[in-house]
Each structure stands twice: as C-alpha cells, then as structure tokens.
Protein backbone atom coordinates (compact mmCIF):
# COMPACT_ATOMS: atom_id res chain seq x y z
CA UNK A 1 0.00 0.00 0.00
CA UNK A 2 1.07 3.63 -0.23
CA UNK A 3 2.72 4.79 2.39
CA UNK A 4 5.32 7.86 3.89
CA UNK A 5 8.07 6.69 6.11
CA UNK A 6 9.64 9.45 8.05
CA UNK A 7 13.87 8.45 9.24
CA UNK A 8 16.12 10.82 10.59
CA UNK A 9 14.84 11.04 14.47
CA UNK A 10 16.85 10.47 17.35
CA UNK A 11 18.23 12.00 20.56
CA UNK A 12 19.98 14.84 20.50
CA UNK A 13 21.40 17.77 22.77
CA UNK A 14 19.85 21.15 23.11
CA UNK A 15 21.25 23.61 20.95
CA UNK A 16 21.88 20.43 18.37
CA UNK A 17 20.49 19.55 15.49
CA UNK A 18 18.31 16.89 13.56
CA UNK A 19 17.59 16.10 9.61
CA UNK A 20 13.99 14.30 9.24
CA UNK A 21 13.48 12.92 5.76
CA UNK A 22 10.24 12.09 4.64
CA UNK A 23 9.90 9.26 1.58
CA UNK A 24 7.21 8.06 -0.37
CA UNK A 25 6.65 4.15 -0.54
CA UNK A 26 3.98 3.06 -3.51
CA UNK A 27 3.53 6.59 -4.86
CA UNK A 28 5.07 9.59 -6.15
CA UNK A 29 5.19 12.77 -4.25
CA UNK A 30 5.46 15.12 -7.04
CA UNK A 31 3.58 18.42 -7.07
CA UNK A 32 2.09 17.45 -3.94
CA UNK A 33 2.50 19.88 -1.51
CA UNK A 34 3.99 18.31 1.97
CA UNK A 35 3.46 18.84 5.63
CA UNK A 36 5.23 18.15 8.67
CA UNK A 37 3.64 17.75 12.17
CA UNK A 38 4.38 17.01 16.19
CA UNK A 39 3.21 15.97 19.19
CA UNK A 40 4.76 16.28 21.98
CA UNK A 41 4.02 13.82 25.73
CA UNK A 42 0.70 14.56 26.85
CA UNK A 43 -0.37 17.02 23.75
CA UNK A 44 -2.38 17.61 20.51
CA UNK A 45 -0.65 16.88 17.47
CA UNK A 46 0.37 20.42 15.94
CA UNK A 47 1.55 22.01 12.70
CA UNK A 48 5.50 22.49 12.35
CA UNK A 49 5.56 23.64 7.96
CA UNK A 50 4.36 23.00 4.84
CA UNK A 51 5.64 23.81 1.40
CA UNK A 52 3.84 23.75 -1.70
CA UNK A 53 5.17 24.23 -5.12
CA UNK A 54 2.08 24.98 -6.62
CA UNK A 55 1.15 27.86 -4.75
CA UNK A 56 5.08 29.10 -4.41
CA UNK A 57 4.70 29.15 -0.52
CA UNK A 58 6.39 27.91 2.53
CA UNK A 59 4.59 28.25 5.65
CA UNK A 60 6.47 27.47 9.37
CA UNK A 61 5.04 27.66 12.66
CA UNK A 62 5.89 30.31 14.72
CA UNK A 63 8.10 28.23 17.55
CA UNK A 64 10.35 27.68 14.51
CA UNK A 65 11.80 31.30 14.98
CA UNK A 66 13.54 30.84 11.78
CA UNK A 67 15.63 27.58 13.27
CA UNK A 68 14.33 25.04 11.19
CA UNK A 69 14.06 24.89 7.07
CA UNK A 70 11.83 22.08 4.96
CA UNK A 71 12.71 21.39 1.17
CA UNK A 72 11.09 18.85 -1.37
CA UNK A 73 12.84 17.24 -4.17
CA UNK A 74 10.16 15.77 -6.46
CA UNK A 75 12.56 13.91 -8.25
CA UNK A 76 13.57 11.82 -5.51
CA UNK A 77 10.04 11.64 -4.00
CA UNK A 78 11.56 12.70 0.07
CA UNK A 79 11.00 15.89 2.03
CA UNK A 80 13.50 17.25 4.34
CA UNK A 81 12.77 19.11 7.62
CA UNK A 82 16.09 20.56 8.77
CA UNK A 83 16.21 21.13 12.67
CA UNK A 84 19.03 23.28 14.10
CA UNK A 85 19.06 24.77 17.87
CA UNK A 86 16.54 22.23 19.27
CA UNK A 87 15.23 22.67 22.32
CA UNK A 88 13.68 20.19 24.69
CA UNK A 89 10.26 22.00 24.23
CA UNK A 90 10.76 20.06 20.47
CA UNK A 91 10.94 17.09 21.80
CA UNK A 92 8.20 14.34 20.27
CA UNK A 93 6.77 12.34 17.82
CA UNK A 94 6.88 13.99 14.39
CA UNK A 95 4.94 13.20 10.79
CA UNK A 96 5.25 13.93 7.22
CA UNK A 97 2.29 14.65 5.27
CA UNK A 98 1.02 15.00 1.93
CA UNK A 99 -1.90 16.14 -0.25
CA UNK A 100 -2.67 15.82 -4.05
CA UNK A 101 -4.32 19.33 -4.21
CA UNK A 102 -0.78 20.42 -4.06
CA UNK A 103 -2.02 23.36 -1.55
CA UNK A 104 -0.98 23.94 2.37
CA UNK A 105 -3.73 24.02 4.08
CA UNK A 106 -6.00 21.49 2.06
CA UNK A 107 -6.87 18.05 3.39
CA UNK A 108 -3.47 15.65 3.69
CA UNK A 109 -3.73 12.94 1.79
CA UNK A 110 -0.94 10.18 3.06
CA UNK A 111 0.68 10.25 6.68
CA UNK A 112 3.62 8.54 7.53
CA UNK A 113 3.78 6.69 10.80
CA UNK A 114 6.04 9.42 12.75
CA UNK A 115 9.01 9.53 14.17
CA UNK A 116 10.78 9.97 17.73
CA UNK A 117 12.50 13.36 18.36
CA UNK A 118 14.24 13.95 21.99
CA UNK A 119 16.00 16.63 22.77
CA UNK A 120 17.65 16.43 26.29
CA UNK A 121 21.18 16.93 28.19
C-alpha cells in the first residue's frame, strides 16, 4: 500500500540539530505539496511547515523562529525538515504529510507513521 516513512529522528542535545526525511513508498510525491507535524508527551498533534510548489509558498510555525528549514525534491520523492538549535520544548513524535491538491492548508492525503524526536542533556 502507499505509504510515507519518516527516518532521521533520534536523541539529540539542546542547541543540536536533527535532519527528518520524509519518503514516499507506492507513490510519487510530485507536485504534492507536503506537511510536517508534532506531538509532543501529553499534547495535541500540531503544525511544524508546509511547502507547496504549486502555490510558491512555505509556511512554518511560529516556535520555529527561523531555526528550522523544509525542502522537497520531487525527483527523488523525500522531504526534508532541517532542525538546528533544538530545544527540549521540540521534543516528540513527528509526521510527514502530503496532499494531491498540491495546496498547504488542504486536506493531507498520506501520513507517515512518525518519528521519535528527543532533545535532552
């Protein structure tokens, strides 16, 4: 079945930094536009960034104070979510996501399972 698998997680040290890549399995993720999303121990899952080539827009949410960077390469079929300065405030489960509309803020498609993030000394 189609499927996203998210790799890259891991523990890491505040003030470090993580690379998340997101990969399509059964599909191809071109001209989709892609999401990624986290929850964190005990809360809803929340928005972290989208990008959509479509509509020429990147979107970040603002606890990303200009830390963290996403990229897609439709030739390859991955998305990248580039983490620098983590915090332990980042720390949780993260997800890629993606939508066939090709628009942020549209109905995702295709979820991957997510992926563990810790940040801690």
């Amino acid at each position: 079945q189609a499927q996203l698998v998210e790799s890259g997680g891991g523990l890491v040290q505040p003030g470090g930094s993580l690379r998340l890549s997101c990969a399509a399995s059964g599909f191809s993720l071109d001209n989709y536009a892609i999401g990624w999303f986290r929850q964190a121990p005990g809360k809803e899952r929340e928005g972290v960034s989208c990008i959509s080539s479509k509509a020429a827009r990147t979107d970040y949410a603002h606890f990303v104070k200009g830390r963290w960077t996403v990229s897609h390469d439709n030739a390859k079929s991955t998305a990248t979510l580039q983490m620098n300065s983590l915090k332990p405030d980042d720390t949780g489960v993260y997800y890629c996501a993606a939508n066939a509309f090709g628009i942020c803020g549209w109905a995702f498609d295709y979820w991957g399972q997510g992926i563990q993030v810790t940040v801690s000394s």
